[in-house]
PDB file of N, CA and C in Angstrom:
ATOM      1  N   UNK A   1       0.844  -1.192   0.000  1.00  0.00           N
ATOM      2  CA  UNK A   1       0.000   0.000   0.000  1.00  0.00           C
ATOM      3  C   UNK A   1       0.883   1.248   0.000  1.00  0.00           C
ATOM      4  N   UNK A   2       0.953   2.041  -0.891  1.00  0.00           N
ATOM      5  CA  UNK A   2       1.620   3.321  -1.155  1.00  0.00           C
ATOM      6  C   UNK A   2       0.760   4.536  -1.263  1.00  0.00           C
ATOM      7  N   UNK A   3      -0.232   4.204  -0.304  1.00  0.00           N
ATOM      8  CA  UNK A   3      -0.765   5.302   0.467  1.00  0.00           C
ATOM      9  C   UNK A   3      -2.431   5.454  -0.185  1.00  0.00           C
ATOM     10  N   UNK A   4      -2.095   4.162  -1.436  1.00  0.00           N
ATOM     11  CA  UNK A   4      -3.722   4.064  -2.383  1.00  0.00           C
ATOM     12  C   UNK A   4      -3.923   2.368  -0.982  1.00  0.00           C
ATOM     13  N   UNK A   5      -3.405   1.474  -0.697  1.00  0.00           N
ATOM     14  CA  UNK A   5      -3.998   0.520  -0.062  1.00  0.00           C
ATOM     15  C   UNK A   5      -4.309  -0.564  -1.011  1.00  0.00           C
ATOM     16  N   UNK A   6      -3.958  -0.086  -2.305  1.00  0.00           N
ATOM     17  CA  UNK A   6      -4.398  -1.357  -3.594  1.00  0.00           C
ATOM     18  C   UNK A   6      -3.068  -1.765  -4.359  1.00  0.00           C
ATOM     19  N   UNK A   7      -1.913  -2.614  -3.867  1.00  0.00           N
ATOM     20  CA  UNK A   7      -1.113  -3.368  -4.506  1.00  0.00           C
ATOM     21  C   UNK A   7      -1.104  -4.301  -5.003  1.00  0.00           C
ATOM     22  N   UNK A   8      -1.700  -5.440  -4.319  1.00  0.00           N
ATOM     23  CA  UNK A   8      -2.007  -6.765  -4.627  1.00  0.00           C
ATOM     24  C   UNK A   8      -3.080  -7.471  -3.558  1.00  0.00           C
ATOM     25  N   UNK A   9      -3.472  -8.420  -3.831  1.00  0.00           N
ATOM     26  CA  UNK A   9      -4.139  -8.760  -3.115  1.00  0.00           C
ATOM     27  C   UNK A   9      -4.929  -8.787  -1.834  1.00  0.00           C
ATOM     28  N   UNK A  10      -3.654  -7.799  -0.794  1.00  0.00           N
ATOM     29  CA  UNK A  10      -3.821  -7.528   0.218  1.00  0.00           C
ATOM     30  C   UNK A  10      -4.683  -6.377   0.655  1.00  0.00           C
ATOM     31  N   UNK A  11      -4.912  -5.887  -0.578  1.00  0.00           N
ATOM     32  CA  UNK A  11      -5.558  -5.023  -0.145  1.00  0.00           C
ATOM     33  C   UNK A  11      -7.232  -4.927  -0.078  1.00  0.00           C
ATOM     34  N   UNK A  12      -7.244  -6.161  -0.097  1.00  0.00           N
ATOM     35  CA  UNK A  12      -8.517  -6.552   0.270  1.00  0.00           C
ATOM     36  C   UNK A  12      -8.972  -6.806   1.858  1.00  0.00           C
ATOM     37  N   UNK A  13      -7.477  -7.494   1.891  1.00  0.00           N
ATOM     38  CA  UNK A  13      -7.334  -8.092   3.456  1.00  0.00           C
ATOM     39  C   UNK A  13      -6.958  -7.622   4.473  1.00  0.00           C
ATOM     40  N   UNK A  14      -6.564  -6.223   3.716  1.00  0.00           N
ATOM     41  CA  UNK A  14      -5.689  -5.769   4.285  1.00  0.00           C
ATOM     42  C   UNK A  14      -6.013  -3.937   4.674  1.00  0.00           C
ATOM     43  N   UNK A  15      -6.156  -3.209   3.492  1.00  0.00           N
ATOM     44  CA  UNK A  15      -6.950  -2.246   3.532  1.00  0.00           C
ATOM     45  C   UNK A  15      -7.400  -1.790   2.208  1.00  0.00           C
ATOM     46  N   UNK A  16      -8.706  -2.036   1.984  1.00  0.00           N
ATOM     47  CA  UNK A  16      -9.389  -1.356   0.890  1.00  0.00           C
ATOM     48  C   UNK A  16      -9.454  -0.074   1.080  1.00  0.00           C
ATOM     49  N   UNK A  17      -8.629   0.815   0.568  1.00  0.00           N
ATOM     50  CA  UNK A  17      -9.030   2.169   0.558  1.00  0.00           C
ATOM     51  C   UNK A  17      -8.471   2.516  -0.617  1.00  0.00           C
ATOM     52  N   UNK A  18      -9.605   2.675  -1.604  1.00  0.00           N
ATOM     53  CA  UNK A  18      -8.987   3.046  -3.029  1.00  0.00           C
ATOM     54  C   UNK A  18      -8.872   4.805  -3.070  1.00  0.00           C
TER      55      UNK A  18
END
């Protein structure tokens, strides 16, 4: 996450914040 939260996968799991 580079500050969008949407890299890969994790950012589901991790933090959705588009």
């Amino acid at each position: 996450a580079n500050g969008c939260g949407i890299e890969l996968s994790s950012a589901q799991k991790s933090g959705p914040e588009q």
